[in-house]
PDB file of N, CA and C in Angstrom:
ATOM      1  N   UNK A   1      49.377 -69.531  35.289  1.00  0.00           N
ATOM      2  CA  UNK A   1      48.346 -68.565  34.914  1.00  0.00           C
ATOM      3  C   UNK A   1      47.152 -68.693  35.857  1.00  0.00           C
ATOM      4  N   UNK A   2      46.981 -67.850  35.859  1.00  0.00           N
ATOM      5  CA  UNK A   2      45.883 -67.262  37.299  1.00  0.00           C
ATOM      6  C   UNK A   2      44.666 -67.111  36.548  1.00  0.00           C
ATOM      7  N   UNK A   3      43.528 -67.993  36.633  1.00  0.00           N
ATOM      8  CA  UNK A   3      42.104 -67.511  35.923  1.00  0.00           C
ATOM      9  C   UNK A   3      40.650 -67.081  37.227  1.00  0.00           C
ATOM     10  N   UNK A   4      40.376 -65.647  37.187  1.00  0.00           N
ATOM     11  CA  UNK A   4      39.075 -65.254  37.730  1.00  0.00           C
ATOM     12  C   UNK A   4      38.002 -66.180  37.771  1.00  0.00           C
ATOM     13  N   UNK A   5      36.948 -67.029  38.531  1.00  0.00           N
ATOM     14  CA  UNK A   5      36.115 -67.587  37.920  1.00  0.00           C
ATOM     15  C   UNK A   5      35.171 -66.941  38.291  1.00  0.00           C
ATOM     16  N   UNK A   6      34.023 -66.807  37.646  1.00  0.00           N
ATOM     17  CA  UNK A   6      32.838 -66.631  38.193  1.00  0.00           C
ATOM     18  C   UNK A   6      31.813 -67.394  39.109  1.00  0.00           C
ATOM     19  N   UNK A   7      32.536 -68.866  38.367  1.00  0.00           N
ATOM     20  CA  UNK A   7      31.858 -69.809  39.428  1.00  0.00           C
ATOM     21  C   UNK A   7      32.669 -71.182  39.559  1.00  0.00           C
ATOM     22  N   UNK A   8      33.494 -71.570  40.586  1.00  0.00           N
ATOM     23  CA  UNK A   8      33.897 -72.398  40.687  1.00  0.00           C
ATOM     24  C   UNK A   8      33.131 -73.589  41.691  1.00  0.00           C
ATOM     25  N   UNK A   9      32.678 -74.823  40.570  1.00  0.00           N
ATOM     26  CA  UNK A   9      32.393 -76.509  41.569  1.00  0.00           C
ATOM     27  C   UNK A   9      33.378 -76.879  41.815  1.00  0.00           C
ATOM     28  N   UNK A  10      33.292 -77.528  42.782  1.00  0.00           N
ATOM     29  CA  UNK A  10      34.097 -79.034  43.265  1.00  0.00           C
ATOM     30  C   UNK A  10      33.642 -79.850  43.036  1.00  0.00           C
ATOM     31  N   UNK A  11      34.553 -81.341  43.005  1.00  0.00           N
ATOM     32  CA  UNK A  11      33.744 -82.530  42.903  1.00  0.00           C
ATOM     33  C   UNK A  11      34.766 -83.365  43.384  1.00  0.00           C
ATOM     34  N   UNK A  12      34.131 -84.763  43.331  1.00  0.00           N
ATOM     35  CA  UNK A  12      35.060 -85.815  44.236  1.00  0.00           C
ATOM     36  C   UNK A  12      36.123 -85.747  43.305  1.00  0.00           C
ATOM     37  N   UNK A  13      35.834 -85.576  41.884  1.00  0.00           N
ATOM     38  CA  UNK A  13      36.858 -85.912  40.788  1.00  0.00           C
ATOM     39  C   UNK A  13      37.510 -84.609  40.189  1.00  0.00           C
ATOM     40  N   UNK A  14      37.513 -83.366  40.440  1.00  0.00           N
ATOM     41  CA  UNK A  14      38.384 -82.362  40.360  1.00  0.00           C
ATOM     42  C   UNK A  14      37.558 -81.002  40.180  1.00  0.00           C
ATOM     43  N   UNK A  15      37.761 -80.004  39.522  1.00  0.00           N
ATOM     44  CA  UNK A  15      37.154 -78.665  39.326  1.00  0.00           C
ATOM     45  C   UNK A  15      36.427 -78.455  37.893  1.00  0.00           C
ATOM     46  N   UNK A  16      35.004 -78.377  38.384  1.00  0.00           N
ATOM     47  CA  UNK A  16      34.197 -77.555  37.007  1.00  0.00           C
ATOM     48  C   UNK A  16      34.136 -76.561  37.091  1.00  0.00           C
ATOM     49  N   UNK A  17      35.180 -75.918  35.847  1.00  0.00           N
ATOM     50  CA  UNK A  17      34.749 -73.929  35.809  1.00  0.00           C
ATOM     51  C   UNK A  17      33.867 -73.532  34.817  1.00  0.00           C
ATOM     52  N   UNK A  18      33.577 -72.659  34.948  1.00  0.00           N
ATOM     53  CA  UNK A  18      32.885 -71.810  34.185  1.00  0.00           C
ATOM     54  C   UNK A  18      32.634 -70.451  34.637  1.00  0.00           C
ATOM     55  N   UNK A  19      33.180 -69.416  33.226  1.00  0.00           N
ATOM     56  CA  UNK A  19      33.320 -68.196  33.685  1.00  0.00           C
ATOM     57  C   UNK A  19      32.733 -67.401  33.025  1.00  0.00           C
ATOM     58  N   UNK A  20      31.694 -66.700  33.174  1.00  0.00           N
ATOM     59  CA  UNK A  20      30.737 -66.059  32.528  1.00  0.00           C
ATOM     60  C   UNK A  20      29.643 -66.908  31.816  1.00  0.00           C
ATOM     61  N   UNK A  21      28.765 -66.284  30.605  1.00  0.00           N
ATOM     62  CA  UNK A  21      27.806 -67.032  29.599  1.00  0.00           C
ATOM     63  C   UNK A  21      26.139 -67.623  30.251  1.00  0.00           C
ATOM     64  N   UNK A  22      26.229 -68.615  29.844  1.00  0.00           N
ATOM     65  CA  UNK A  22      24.555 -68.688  29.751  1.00  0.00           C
ATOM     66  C   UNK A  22      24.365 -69.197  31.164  1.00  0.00           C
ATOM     67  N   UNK A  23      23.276 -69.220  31.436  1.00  0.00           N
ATOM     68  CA  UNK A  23      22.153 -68.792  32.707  1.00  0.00           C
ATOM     69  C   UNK A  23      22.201 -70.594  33.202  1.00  0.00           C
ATOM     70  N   UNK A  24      22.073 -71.424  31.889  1.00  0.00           N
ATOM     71  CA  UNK A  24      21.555 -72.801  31.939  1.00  0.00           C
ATOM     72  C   UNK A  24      22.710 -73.554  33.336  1.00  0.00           C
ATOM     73  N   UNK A  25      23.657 -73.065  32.526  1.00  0.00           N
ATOM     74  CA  UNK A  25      25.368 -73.338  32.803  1.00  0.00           C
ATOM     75  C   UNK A  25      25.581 -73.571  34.412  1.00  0.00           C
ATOM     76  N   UNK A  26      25.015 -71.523  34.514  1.00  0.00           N
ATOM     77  CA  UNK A  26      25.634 -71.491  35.711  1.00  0.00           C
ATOM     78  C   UNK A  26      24.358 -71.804  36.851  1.00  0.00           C
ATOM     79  N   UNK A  27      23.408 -72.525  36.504  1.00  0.00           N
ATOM     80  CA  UNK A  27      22.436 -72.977  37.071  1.00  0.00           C
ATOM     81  C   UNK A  27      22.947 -74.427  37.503  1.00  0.00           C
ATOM     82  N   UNK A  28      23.406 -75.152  36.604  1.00  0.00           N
ATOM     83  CA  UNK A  28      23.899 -76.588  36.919  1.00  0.00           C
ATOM     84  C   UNK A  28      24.649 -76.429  37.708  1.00  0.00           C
ATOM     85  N   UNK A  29      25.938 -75.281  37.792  1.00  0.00           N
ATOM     86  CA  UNK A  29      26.937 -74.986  38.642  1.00  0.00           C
ATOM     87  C   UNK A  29      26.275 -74.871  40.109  1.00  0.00           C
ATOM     88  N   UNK A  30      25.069 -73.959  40.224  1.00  0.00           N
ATOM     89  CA  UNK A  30      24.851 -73.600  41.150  1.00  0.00           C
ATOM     90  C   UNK A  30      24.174 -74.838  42.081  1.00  0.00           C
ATOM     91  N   UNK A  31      23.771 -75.886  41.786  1.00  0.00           N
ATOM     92  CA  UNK A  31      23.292 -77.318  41.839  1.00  0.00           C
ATOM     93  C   UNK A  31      24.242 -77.625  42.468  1.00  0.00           C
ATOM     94  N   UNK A  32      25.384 -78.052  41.743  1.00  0.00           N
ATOM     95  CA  UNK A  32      26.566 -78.672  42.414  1.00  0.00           C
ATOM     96  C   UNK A  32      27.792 -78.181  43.265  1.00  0.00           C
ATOM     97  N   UNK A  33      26.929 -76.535  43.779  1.00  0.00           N
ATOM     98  CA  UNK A  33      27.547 -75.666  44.878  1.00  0.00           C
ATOM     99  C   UNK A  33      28.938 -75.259  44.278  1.00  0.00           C
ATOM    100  N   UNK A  34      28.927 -73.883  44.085  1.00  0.00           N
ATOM    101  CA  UNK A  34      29.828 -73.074  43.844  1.00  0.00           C
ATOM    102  C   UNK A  34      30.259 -72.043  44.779  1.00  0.00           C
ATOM    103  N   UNK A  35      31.430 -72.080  44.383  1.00  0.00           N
ATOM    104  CA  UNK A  35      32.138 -70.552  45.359  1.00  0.00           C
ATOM    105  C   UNK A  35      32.258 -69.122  44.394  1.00  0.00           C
ATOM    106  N   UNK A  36      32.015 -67.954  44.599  1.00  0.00           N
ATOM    107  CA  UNK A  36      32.116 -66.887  43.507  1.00  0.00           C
ATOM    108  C   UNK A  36      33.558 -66.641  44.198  1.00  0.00           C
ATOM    109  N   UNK A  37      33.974 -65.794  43.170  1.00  0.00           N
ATOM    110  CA  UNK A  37      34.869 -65.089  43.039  1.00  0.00           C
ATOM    111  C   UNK A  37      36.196 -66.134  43.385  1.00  0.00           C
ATOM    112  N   UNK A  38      36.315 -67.368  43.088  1.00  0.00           N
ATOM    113  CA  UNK A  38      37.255 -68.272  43.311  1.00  0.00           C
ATOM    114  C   UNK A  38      38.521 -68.275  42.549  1.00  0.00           C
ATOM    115  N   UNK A  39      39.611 -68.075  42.620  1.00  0.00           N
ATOM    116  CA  UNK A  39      40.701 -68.016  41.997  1.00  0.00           C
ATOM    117  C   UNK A  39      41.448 -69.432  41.952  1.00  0.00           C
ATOM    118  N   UNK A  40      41.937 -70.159  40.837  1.00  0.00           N
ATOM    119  CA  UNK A  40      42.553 -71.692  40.688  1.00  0.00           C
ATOM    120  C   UNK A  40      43.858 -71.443  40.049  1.00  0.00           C
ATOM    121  N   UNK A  41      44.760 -72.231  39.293  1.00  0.00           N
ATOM    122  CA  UNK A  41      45.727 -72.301  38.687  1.00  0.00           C
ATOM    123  C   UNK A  41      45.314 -72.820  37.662  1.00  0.00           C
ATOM    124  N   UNK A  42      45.217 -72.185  35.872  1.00  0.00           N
ATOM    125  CA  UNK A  42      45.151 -73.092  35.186  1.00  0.00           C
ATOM    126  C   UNK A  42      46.390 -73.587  34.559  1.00  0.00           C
ATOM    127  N   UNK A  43      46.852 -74.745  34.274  1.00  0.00           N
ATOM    128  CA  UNK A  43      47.481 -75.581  33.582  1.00  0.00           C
ATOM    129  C   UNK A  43      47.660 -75.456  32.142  1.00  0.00           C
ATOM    130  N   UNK A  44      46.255 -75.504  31.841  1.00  0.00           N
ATOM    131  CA  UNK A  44      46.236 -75.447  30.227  1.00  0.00           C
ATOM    132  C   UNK A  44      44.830 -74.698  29.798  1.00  0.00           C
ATOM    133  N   UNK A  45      44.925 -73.935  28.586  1.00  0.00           N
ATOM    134  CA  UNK A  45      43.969 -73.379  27.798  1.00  0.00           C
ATOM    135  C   UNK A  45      44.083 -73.882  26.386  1.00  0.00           C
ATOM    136  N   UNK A  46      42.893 -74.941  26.149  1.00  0.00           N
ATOM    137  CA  UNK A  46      42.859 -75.204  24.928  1.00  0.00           C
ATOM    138  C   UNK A  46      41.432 -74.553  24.405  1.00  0.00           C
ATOM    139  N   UNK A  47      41.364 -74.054  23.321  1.00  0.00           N
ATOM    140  CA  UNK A  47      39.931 -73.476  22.617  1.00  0.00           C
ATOM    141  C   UNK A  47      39.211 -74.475  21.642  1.00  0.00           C
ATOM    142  N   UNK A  48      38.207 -74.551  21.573  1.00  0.00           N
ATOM    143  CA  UNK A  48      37.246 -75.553  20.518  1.00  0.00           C
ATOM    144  C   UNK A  48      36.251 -74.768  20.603  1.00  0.00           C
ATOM    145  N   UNK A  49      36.006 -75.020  19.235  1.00  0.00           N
ATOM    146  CA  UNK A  49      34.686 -73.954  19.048  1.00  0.00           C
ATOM    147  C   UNK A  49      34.737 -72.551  19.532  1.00  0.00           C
ATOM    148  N   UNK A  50      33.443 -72.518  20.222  1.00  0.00           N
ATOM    149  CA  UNK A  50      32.995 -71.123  21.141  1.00  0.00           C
ATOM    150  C   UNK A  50      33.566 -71.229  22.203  1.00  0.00           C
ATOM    151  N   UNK A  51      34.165 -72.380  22.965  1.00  0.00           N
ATOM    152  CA  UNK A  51      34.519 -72.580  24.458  1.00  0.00           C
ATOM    153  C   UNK A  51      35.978 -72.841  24.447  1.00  0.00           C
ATOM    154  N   UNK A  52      36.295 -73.499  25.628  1.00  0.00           N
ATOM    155  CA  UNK A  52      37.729 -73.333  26.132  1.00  0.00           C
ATOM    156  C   UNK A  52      37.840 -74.349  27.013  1.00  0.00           C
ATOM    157  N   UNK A  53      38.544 -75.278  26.799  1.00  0.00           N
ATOM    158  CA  UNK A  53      38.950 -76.289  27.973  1.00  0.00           C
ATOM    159  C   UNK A  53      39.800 -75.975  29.064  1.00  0.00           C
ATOM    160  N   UNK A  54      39.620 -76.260  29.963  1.00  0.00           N
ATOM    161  CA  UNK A  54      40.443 -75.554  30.759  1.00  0.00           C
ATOM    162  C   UNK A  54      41.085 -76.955  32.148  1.00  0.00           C
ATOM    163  N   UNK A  55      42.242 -76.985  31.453  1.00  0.00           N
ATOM    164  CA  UNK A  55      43.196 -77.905  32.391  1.00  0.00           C
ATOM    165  C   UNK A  55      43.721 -77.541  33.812  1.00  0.00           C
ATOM    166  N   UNK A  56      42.483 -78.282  34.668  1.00  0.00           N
ATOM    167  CA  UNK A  56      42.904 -77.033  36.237  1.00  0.00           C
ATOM    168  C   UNK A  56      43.459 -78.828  37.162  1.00  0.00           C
ATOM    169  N   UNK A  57      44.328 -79.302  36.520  1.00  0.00           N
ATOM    170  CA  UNK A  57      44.393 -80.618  37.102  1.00  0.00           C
ATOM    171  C   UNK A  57      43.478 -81.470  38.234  1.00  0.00           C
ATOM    172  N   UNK A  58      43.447 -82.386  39.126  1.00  0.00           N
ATOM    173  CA  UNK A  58      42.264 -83.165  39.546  1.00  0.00           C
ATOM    174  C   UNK A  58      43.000 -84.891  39.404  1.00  0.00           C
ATOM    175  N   UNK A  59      41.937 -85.124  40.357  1.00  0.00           N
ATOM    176  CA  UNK A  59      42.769 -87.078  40.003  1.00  0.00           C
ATOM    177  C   UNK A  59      42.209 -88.070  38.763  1.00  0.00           C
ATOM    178  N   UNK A  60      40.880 -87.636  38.371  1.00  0.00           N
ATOM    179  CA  UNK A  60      40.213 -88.031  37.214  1.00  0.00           C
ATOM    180  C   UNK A  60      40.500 -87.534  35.952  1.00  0.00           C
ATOM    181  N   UNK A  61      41.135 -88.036  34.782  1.00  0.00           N
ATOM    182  CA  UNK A  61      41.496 -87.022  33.757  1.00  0.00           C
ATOM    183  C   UNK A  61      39.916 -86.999  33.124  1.00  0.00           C
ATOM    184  N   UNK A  62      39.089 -87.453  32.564  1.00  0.00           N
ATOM    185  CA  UNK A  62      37.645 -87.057  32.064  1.00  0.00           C
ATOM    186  C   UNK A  62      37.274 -86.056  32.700  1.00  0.00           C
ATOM    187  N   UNK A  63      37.589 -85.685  34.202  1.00  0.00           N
ATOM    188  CA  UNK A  63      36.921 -84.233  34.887  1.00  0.00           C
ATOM    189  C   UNK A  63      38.201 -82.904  34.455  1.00  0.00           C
ATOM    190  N   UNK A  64      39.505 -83.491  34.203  1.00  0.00           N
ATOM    191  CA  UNK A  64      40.357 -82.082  34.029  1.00  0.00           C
ATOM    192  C   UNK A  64      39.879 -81.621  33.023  1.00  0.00           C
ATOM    193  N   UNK A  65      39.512 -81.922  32.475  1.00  0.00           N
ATOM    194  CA  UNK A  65      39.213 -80.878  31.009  1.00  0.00           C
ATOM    195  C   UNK A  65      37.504 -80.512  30.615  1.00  0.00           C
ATOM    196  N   UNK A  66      37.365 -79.607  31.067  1.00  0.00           N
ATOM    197  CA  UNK A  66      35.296 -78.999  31.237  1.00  0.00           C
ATOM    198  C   UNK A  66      35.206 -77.671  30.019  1.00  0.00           C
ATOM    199  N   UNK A  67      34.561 -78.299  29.058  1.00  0.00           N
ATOM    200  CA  UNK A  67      34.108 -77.402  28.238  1.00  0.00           C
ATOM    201  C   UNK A  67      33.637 -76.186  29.378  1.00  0.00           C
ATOM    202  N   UNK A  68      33.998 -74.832  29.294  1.00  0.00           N
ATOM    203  CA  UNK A  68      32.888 -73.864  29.027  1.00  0.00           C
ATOM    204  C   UNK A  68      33.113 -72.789  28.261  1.00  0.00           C
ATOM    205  N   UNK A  69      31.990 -71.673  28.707  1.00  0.00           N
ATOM    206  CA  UNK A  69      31.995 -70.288  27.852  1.00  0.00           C
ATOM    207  C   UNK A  69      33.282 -69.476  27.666  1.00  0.00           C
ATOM    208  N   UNK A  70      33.013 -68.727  26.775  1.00  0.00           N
ATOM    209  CA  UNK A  70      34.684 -67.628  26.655  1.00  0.00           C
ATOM    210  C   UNK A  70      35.214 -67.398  27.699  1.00  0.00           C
ATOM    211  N   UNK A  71      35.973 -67.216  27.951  1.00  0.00           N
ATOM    212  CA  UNK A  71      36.918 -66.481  29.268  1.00  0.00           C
ATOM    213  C   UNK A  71      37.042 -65.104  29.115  1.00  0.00           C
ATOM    214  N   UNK A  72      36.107 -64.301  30.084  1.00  0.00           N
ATOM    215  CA  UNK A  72      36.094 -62.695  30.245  1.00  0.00           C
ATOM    216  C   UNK A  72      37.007 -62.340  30.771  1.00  0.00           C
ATOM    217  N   UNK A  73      37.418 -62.863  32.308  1.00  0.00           N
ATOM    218  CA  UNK A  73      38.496 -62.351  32.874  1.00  0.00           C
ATOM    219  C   UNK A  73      39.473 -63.307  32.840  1.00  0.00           C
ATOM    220  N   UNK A  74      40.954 -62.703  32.350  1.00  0.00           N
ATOM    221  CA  UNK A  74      41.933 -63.593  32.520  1.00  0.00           C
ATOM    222  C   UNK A  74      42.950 -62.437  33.451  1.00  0.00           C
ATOM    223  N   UNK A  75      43.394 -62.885  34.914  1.00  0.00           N
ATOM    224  CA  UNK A  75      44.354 -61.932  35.701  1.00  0.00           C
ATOM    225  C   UNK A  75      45.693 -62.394  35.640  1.00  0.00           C
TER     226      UNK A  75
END
């Protein structure tokens, strides 16, 4: 499954997404340098709460799984 991001980080320890939602979010994102319009593979979609974990694999398991906002676009 193919997920749109709005804003995809990198990190030494794997991928923080977040796709759409609050301002705060994608401010931290924008801190830790993002690419728009980045396309990944997700693995897994688990939901909690309001958000969505999203299993985009990585070598750290504490970084595969990043709370964020709903998922607007799914392609």
């Amino acid at each position: 499954m193919e997920v749109n991001l709005t804003n995809l980080a990198v990190s030494g320890y794997g991928y923080v997404c977040h796709i759409g939602g609050n301002y705060a979010v994608k401010r931290h994102l924008q801190e830790a340098g993002f690419t728009l319009g980045a396309k990944i593979v997700v693995l897994k979609i688990t939901p909690y709460k309001s958000t969505y974990l999203l299993d985009v694999g990585g070598r750290v398991g504490a970084f595969k799984k990043m709370a964020v906002s709903l998922i607007t676009v799914i392609t």
